[in-house]
N, C-alpha and C. Protein backbone atom coordinates (compact mmCIF):
# COMPACT_ATOMS: atom_id res chain seq x y z
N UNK A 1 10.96 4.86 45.94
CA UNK A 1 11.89 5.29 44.91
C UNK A 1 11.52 6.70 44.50
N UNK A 2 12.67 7.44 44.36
CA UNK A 2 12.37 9.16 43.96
C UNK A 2 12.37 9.04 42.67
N UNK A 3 12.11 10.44 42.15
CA UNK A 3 12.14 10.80 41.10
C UNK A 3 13.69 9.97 40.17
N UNK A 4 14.94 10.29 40.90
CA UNK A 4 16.03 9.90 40.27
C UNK A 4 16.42 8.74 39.98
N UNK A 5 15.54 7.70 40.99
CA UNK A 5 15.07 6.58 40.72
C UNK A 5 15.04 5.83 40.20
N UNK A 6 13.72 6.52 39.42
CA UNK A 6 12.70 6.31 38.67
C UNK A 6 13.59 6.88 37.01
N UNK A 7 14.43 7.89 37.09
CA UNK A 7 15.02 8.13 36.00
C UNK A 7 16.32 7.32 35.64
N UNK A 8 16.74 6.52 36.25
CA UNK A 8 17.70 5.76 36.27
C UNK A 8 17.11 4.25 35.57
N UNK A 9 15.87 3.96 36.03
CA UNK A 9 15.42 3.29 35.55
C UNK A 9 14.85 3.03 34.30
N UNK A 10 14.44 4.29 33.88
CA UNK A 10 13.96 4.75 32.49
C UNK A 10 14.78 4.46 31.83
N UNK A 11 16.28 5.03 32.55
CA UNK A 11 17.67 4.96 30.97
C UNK A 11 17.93 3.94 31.01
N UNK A 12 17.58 2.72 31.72
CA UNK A 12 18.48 1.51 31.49
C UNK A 12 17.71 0.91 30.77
N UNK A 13 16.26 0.98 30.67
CA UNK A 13 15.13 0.06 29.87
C UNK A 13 15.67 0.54 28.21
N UNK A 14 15.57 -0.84 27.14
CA UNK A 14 15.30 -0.08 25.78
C UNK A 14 14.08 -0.33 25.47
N UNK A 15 13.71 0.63 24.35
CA UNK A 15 12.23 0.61 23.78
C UNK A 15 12.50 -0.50 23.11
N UNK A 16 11.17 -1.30 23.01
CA UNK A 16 11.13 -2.58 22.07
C UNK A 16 10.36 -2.09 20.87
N UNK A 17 10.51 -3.30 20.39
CA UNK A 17 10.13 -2.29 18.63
C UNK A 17 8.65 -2.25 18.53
N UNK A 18 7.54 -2.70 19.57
CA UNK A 18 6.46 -2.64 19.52
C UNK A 18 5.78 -1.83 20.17
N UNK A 19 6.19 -0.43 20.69
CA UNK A 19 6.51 -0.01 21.78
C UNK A 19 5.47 1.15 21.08
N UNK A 20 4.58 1.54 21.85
CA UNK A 20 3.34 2.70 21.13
C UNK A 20 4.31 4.00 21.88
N UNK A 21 3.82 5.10 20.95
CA UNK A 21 4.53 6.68 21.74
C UNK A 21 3.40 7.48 21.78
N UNK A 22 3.45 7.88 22.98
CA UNK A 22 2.54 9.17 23.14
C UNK A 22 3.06 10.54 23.20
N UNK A 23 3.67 11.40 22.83
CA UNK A 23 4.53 11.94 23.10
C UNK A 23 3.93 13.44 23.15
N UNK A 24 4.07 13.59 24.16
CA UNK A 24 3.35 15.41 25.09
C UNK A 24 4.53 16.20 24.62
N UNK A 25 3.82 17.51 24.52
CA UNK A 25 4.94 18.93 25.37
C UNK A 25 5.29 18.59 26.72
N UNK A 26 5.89 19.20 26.82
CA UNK A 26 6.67 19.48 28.45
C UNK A 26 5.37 20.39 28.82
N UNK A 27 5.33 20.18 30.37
CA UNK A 27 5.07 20.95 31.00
C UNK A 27 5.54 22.16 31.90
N UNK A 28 4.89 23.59 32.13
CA UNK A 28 5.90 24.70 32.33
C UNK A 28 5.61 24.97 33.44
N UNK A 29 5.09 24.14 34.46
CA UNK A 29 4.64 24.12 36.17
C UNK A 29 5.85 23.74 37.11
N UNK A 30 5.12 23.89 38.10
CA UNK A 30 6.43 24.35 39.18
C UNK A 30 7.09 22.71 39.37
N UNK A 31 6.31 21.38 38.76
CA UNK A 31 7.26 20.59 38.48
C UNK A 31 7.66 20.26 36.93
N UNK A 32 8.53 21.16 36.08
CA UNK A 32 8.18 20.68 35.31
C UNK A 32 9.60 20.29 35.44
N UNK A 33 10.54 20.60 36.10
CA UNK A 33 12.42 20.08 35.66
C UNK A 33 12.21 18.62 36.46
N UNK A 34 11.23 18.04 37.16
CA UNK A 34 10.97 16.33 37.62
C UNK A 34 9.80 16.33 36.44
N UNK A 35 8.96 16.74 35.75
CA UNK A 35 8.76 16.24 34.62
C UNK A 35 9.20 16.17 33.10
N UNK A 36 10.39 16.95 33.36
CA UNK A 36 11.38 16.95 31.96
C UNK A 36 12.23 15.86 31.89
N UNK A 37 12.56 15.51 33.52
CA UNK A 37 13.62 13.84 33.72
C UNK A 37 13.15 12.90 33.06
N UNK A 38 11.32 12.95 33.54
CA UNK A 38 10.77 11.42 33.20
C UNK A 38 10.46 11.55 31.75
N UNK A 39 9.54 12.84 31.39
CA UNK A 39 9.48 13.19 30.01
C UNK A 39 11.01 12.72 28.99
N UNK A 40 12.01 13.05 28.90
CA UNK A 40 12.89 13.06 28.62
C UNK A 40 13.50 11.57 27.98
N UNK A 41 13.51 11.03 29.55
CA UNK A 41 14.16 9.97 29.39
C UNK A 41 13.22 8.69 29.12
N UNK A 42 11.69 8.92 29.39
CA UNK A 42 10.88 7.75 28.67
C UNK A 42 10.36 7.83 27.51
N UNK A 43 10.73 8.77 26.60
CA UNK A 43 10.59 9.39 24.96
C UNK A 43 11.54 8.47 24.36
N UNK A 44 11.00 8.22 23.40
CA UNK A 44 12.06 7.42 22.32
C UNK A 44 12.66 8.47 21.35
N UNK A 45 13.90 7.85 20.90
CA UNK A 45 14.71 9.10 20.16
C UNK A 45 14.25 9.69 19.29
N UNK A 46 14.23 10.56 18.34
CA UNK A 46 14.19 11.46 17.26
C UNK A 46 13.81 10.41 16.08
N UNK A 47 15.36 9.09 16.06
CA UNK A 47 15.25 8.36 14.25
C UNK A 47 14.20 7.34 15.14
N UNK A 48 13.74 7.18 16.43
CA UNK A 48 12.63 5.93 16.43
C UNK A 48 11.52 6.63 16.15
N UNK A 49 11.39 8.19 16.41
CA UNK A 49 9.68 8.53 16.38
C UNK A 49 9.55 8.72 15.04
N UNK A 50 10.54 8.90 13.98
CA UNK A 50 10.59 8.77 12.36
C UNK A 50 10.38 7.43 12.01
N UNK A 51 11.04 6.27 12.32
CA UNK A 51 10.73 5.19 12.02
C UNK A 51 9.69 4.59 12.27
N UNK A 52 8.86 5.33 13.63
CA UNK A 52 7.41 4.74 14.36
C UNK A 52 6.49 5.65 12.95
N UNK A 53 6.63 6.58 12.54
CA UNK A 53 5.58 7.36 11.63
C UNK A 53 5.56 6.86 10.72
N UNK A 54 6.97 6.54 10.16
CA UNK A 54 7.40 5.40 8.44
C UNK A 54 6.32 4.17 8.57
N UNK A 55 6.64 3.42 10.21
CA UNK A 55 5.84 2.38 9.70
C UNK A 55 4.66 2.65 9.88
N UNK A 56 4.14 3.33 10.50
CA UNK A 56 2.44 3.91 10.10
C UNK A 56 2.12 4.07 9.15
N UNK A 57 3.06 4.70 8.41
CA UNK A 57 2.71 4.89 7.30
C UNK A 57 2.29 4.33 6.03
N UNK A 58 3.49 2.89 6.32
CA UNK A 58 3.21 1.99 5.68
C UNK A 58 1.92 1.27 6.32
N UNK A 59 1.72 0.65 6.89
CA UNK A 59 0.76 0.13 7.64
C UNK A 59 -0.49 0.93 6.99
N UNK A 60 -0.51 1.85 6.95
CA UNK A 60 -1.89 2.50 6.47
C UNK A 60 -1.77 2.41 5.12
N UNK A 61 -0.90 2.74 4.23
CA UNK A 61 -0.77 2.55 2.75
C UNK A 61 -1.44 1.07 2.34
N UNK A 62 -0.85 0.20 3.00
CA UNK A 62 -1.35 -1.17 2.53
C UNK A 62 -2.54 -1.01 3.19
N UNK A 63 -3.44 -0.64 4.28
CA UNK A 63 -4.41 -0.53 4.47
C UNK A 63 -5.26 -0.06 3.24
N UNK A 64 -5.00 1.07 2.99
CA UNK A 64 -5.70 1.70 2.23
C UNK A 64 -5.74 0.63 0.48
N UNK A 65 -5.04 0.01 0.37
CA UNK A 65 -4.71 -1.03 -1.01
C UNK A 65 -5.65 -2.19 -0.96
N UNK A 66 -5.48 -2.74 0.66
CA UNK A 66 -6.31 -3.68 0.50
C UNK A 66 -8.18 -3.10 0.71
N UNK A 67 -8.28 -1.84 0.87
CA UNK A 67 -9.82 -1.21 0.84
C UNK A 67 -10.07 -0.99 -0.39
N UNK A 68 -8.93 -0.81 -1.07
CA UNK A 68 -9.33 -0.65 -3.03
C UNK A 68 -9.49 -2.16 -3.72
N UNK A 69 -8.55 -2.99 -3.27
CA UNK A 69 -9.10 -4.40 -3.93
C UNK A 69 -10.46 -4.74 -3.10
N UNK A 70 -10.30 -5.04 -2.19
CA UNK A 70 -11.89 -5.09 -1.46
C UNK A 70 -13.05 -4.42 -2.35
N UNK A 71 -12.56 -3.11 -2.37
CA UNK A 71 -13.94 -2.38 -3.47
C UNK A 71 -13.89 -2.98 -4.63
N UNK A 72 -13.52 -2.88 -5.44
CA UNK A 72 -13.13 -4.20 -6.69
C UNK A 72 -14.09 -5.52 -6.62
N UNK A 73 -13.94 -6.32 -5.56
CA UNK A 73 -13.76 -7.29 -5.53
C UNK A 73 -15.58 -7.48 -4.80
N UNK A 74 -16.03 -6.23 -4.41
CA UNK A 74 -17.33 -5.92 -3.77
C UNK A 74 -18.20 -5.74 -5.15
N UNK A 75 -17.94 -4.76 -6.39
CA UNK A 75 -18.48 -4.56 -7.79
C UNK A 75 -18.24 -5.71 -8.06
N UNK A 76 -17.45 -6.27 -8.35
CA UNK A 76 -17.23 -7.97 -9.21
C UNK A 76 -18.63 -8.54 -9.24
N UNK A 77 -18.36 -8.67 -7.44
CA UNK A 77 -19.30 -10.00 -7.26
C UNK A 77 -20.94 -9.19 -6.89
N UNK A 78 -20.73 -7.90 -7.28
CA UNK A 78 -22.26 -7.33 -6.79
C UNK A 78 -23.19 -7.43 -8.42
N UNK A 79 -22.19 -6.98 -9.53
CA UNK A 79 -22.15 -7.42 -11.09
C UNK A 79 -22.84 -8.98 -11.18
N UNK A 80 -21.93 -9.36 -11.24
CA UNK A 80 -21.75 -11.15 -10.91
C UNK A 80 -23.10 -12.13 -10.47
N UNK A 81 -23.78 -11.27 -9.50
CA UNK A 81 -24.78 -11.93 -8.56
C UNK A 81 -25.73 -11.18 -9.43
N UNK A 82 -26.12 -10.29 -9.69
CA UNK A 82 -26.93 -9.39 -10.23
C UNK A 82 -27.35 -9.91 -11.41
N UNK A 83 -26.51 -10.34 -12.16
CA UNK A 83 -26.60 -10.76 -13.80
C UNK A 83 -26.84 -12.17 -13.64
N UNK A 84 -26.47 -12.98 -12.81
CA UNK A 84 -27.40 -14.23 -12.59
C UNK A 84 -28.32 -14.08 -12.06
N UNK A 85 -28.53 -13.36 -11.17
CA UNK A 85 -30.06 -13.52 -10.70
C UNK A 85 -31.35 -13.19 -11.93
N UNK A 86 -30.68 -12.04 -12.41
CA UNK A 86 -31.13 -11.92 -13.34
C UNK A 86 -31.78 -13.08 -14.84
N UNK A 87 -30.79 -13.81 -15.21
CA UNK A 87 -30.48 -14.57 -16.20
C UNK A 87 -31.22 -15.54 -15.35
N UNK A 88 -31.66 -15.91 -14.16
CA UNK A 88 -31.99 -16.75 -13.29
C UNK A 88 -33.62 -16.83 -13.54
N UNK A 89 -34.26 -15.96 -13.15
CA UNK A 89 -35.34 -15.05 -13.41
C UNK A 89 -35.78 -15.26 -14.71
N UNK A 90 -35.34 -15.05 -16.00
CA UNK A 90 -35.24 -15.49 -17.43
C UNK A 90 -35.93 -16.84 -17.39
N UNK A 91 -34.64 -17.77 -17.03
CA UNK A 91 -34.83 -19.30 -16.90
C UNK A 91 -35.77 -19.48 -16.44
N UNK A 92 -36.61 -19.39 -15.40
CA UNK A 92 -37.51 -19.84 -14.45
C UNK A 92 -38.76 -19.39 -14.62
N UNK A 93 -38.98 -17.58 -15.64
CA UNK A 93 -40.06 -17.01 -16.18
C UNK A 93 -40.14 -16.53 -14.84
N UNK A 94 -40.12 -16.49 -13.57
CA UNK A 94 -40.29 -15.49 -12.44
C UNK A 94 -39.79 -14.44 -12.66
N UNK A 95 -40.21 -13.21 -12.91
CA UNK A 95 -39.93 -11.85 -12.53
C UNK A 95 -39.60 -11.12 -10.95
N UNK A 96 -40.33 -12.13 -10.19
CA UNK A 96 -40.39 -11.81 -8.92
C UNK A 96 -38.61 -11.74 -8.60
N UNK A 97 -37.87 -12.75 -9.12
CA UNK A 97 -36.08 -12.68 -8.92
C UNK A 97 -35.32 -11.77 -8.73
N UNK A 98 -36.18 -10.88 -10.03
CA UNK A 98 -35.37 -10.01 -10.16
C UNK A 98 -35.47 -8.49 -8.90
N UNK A 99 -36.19 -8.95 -8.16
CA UNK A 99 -36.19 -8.11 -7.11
C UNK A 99 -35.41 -8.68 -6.05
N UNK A 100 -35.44 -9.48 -6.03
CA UNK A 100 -34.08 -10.31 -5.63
C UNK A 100 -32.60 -9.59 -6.10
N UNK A 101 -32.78 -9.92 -7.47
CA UNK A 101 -31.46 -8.66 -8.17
C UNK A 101 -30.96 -7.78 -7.18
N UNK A 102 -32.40 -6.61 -7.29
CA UNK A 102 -32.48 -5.80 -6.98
C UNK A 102 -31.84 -5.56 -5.37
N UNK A 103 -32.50 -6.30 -4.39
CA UNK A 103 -32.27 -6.32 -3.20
C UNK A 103 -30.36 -6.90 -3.06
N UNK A 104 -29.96 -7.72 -3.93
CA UNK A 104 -28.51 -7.91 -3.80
C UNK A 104 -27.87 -6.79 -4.12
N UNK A 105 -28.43 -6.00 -5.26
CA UNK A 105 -27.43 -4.54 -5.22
C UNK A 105 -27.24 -3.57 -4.37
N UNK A 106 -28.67 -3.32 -3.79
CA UNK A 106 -28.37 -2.81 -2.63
C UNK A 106 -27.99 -3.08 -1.50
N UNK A 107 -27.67 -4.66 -1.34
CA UNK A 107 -26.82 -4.49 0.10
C UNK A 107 -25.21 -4.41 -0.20
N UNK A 108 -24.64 -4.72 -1.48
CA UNK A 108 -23.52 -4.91 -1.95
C UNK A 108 -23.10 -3.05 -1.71
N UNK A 109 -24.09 -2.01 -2.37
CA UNK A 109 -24.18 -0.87 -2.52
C UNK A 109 -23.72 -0.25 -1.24
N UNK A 110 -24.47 -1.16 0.31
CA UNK A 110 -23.89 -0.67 1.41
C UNK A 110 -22.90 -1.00 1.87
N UNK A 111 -22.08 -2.16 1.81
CA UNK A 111 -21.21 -2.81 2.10
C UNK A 111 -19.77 -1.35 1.48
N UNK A 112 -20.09 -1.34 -0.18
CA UNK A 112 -19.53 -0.69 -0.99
C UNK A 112 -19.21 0.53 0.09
N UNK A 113 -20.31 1.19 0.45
CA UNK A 113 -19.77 2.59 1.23
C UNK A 113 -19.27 2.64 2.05
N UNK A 114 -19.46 1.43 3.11
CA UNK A 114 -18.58 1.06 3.83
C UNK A 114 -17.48 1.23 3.87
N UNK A 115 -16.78 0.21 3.58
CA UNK A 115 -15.94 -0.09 3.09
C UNK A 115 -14.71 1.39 2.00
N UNK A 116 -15.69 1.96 1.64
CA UNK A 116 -15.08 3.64 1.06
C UNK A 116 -14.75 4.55 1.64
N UNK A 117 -15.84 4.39 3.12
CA UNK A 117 -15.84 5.20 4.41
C UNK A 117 -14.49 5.26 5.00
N UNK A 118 -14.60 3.70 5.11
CA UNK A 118 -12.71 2.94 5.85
C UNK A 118 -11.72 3.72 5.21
N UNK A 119 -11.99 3.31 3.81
CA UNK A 119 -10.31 3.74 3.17
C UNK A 119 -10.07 5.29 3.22
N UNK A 120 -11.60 6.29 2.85
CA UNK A 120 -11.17 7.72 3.50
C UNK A 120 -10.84 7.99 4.81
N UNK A 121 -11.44 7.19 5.99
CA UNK A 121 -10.57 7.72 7.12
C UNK A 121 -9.21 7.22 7.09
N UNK A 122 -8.59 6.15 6.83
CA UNK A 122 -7.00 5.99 6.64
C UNK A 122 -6.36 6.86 5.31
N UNK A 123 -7.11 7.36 4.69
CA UNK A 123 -6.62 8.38 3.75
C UNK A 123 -6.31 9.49 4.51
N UNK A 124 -7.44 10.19 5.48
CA UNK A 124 -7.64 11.26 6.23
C UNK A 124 -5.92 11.04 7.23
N UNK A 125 -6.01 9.57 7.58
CA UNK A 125 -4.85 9.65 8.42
C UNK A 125 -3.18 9.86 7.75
N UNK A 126 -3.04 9.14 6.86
CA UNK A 126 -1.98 9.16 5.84
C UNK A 126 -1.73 10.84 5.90
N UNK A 127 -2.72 11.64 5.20
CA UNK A 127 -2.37 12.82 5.19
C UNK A 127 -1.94 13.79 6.11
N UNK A 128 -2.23 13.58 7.17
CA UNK A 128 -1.76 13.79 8.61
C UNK A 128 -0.28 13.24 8.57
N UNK A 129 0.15 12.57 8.70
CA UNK A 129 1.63 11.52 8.48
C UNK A 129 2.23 12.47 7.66
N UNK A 130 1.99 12.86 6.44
CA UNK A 130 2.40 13.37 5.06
C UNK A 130 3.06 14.36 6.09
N UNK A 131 1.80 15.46 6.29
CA UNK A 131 1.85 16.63 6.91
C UNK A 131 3.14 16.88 8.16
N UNK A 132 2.93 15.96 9.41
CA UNK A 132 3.63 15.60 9.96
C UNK A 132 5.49 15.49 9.54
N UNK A 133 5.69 14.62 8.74
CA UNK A 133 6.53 14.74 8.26
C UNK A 133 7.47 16.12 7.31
N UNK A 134 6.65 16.59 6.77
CA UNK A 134 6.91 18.24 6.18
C UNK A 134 7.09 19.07 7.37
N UNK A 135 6.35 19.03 8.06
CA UNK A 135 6.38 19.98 9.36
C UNK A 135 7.61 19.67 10.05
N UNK A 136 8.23 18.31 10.44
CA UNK A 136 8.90 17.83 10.98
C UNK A 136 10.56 18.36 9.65
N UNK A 137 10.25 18.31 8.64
CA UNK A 137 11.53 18.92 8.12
C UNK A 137 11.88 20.23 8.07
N UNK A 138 10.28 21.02 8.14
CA UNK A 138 10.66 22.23 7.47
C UNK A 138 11.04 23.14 9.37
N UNK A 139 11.17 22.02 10.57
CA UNK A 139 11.33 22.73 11.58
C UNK A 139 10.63 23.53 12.38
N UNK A 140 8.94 23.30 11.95
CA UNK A 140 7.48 24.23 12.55
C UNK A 140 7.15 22.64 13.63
N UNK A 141 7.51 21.91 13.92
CA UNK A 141 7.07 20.37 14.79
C UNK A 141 8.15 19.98 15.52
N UNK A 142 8.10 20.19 16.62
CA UNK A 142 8.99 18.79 17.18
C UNK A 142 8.66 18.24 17.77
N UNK A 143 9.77 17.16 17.47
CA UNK A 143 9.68 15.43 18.13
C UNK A 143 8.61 14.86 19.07
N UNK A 144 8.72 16.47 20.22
CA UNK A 144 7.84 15.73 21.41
C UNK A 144 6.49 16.01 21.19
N UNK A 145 6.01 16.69 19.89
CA UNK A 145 4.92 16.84 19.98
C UNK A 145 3.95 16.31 18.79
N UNK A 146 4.67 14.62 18.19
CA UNK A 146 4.45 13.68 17.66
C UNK A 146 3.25 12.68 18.62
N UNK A 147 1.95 12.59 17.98
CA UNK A 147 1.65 11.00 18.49
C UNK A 147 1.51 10.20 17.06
N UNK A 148 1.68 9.69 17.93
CA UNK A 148 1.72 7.81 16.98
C UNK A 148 1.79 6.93 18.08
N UNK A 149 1.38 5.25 17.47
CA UNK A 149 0.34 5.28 16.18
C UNK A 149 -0.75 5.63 16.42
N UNK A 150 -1.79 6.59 15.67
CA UNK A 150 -3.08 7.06 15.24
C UNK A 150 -3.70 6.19 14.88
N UNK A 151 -5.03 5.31 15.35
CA UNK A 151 -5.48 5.04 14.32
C UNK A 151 -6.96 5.80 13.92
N UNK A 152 -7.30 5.29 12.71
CA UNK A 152 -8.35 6.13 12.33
C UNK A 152 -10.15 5.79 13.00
N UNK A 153 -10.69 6.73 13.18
CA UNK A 153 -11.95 6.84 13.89
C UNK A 153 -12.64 6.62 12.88
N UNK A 154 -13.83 5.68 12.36
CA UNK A 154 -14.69 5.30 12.12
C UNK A 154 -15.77 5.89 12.57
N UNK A 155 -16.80 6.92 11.56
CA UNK A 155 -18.06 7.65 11.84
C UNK A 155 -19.33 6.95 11.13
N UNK A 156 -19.59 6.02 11.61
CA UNK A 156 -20.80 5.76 10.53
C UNK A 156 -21.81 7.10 10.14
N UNK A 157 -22.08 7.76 10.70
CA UNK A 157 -22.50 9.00 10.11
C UNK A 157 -21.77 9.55 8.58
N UNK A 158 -20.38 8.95 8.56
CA UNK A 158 -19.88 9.39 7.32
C UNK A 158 -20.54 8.48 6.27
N UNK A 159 -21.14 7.16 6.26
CA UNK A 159 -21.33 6.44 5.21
C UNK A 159 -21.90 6.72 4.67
N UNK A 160 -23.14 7.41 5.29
CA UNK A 160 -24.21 8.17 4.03
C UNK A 160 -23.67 9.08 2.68
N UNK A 161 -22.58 9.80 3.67
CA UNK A 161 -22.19 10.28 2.25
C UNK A 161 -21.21 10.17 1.34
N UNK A 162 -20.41 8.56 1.77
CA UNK A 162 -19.92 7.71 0.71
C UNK A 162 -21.17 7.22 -0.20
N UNK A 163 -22.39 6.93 0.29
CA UNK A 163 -23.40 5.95 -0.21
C UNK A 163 -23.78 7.01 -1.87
N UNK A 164 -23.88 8.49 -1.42
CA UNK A 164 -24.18 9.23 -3.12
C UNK A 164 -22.60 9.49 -3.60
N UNK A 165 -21.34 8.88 -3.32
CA UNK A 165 -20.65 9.86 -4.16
C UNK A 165 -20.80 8.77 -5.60
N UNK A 166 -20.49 9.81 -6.20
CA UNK A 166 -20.58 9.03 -8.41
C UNK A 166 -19.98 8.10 -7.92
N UNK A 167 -18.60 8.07 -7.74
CA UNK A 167 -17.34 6.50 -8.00
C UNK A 167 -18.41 5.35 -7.51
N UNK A 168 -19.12 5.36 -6.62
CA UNK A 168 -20.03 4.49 -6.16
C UNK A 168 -21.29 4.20 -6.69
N UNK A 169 -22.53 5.47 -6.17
CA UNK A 169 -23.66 5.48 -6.90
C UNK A 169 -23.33 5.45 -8.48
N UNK A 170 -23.23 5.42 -8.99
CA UNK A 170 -23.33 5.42 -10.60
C UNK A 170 -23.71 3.67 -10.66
N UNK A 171 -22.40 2.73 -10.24
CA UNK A 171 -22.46 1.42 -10.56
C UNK A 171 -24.09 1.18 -10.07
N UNK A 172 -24.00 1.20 -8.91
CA UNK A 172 -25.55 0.80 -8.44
C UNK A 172 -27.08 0.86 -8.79
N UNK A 173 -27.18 2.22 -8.87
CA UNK A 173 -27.80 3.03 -9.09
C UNK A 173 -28.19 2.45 -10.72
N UNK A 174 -27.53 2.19 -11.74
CA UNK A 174 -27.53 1.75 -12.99
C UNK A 174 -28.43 0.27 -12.96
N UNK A 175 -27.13 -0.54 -12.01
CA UNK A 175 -28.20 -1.72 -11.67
C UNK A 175 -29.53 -1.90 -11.14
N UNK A 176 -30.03 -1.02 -10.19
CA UNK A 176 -31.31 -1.01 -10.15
C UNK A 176 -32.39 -0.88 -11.07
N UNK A 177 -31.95 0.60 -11.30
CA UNK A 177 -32.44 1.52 -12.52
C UNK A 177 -32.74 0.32 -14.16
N UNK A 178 -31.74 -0.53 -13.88
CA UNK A 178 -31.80 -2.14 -15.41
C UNK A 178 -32.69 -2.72 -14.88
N UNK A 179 -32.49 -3.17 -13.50
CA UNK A 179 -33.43 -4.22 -12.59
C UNK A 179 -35.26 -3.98 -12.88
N UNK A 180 -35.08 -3.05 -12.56
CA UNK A 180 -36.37 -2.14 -11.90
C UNK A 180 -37.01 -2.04 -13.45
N UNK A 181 -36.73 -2.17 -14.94
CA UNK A 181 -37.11 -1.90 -16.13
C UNK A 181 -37.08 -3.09 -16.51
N UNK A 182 -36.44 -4.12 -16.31
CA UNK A 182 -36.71 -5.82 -16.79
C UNK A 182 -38.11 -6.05 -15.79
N UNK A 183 -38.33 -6.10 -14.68
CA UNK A 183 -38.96 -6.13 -14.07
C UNK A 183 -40.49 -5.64 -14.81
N UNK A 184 -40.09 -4.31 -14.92
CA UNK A 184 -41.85 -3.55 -15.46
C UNK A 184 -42.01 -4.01 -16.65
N UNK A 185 -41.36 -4.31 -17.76
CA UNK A 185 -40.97 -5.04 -18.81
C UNK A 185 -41.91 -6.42 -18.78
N UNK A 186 -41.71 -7.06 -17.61
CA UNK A 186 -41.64 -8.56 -17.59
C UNK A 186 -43.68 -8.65 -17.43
């Protein structure tokens, strides 16, 4: 099968709605009018590569929602565990517990950055989307030189420096800092 083929075949297929886009420039080589056929005609239209970015978009928004209740829900129970172990320790006259405390805040503490790490790289991506989209109105982007869907790269190298920002260290950091003084206290 030739090229024309092969482009005949392209136009009769429709994209299904699950359908990932990669979508290149053209190429300006001595084939590029047999790679403008296939280019062309295996690209999804203009309102699908808008609707493929919308739902990224969404898709990452609720991403990013459920990484904020998650964080929430990581302080709750890092609070939660902390103050019984604590109160635990009390009851029992062991001091030793409370290093126990101690050791639950800090793994909650890593989990915490984690987890902060996540929601800034789908933040990082969102804004890209944003961008994308402005570019795409104001006429500096086109169509073919959209990819989606993106997803976001995960650096554990970044967690360290979720692990000092305030929104985070402060909670923790406090709890130890209580821990660590009931303790010398005791």
């Amino acid at each position: 099968m030739g090229i024309e083929g092969l482009a005949d075949v392209l136009q009769t297929r429709q994209p299904r709605a699950y359908s990932w886009a990669i979508l290149r420039p053209r190429r300006t080589d001595r084939h590029s009018e047999q790679l403008n056929i296939i280019t062309h005609n295996s690209m999804m239209e203009s309102n699908q590569q808008f609707d493929l970015l919308k739902t990224e978009l969404e898709i990452i928004q609720r991403q990013i929602d459920k990484y904020d209740q998650l964080s929430m829900t990581i302080k709750a129970w890092s609070v939660t565990l902390w103050a019984a172990s604590i109160g635990w320790s009390f009851q029992v006259k062991r001091p030793e517990i409370i290093l126990v405390a101690i050791f639950i805040v800090l793994a909650f503490w890593v989990l915490d950055a984690v987890n902060k790490n996540f929601r800034e790289d789908y933040k990082k991506r969102r804004t890209e989307i944003s961008n994308t989209f402005h570019n795409l109105a104001s006429g500096s982007l086109s169509s073919s030189e959209i990819i989606t869907p993106k997803f976001p790269i995960h650096k554990w190298s970044e967690v360290m420096r979720q692990f000092f920002q305030p929104y985070i260290f402060v909670l923790y950091v406090s709890l130890v800092l209580i821990g660590v003084a009931i303790y010398l206290l005791n």
